[in-house]
Protein backbone atom coordinates (compact mmCIF):
# COMPACT_ATOMS: atom_id res chain seq x y z
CA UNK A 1 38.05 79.25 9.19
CA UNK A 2 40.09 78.04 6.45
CA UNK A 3 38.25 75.35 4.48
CA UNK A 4 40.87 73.95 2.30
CA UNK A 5 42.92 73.08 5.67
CA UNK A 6 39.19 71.94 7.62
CA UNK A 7 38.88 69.29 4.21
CA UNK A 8 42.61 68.65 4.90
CA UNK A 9 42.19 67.90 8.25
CA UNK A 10 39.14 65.81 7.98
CA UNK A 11 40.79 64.00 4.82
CA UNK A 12 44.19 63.10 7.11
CA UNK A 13 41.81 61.61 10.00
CA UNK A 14 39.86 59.12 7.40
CA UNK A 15 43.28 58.34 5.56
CA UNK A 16 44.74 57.54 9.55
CA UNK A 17 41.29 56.08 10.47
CA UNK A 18 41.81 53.71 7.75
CA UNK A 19 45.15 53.23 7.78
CA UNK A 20 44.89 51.75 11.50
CA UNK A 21 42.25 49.16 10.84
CA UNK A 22 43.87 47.91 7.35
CA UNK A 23 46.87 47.76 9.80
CA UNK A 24 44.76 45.60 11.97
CA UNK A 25 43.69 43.59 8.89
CA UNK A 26 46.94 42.88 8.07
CA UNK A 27 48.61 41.91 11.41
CA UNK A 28 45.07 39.33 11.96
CA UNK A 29 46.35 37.89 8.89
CA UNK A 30 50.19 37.25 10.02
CA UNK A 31 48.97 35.69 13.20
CA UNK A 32 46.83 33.52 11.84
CA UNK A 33 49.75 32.11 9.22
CA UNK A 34 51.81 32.16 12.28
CA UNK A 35 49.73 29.96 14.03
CA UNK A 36 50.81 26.86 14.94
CA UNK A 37 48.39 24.37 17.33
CA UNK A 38 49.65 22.23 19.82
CA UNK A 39 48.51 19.04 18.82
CA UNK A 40 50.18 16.70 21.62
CA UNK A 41 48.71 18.29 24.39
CA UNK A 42 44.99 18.08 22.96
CA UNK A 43 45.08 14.44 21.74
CA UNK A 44 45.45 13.27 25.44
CA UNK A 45 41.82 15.13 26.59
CA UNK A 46 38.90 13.56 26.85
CA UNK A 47 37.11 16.45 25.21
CA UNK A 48 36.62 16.26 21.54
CA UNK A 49 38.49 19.06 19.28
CA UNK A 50 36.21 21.73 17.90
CA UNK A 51 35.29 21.07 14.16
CA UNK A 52 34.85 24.24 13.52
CA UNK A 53 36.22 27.90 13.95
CA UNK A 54 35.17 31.44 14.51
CA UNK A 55 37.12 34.37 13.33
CA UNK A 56 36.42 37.69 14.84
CA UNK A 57 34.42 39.47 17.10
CA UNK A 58 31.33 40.61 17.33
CA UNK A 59 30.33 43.92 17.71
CA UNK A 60 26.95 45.59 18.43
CA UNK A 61 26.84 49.45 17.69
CA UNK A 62 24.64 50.81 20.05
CA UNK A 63 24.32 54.46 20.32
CA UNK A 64 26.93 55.25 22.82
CA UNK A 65 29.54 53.00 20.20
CA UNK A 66 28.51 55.27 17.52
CA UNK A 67 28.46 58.52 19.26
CA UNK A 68 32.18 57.71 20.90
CA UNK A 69 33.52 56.86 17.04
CA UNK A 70 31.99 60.42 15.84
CA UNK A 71 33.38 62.15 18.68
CA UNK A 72 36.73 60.68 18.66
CA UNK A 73 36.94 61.36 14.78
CA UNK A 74 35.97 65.31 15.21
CA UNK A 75 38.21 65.29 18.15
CA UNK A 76 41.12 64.07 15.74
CA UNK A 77 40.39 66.02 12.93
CA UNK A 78 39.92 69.14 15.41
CA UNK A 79 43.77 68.17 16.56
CA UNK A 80 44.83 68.30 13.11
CA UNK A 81 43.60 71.36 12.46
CA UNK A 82 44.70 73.45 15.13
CA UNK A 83 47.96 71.72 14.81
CA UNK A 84 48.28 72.79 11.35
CA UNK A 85 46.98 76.25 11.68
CA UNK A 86 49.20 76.95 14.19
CA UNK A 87 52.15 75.83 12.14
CA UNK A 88 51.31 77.86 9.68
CA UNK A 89 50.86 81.06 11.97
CA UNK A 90 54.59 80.30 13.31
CA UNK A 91 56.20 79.95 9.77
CA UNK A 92 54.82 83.03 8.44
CA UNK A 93 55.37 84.79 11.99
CA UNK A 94 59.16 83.71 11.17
């Protein structure tokens, strides 16, 4: 096993990891300056608009959350490597 490429590939999953829920971050951000209510519709209701707003979702990490999130980042990082090994068996092969 070749470690430098096994910290490589386990370095590349956190970076993508990352990567996906800053992306997430960021397009929860455009929406919400994108957002634009409709006010006409709401003022004829009976019901009284909501003072006040939640953002997000909750989440409850019970063991079966957790143990999904480890497996599906060894399963990535597993991918990566046997990707990359591969690729380098076929360039030297060539």
């Amino acid at each position: 096993m070749n470690k430098r490429l096994a910290m490589e590939s386990v370095l590349v999953t956190l970076l993508f990891s990352i990567g996906f829920a800053a992306w997430n971050v960021v397009q929860g951000m455009i929406m919400t300056m994108n957002y634009v209510p409709d006010l006409t519709n709401t003022a004829s209701s009976s019901t009284p608009l909501q003072s006040k707003i939640a953002f997000g979702t909750i989440v409850r990490w019970d063991i079966t959350s957790i143990l999904m999130a480890v497996v599906g980042f060894l399963l990535l990082a597993t991918a990566y490597y046997g990707l990359r090994s591969a690729l380098q068996r076929w360039t030297k092969q060539s």
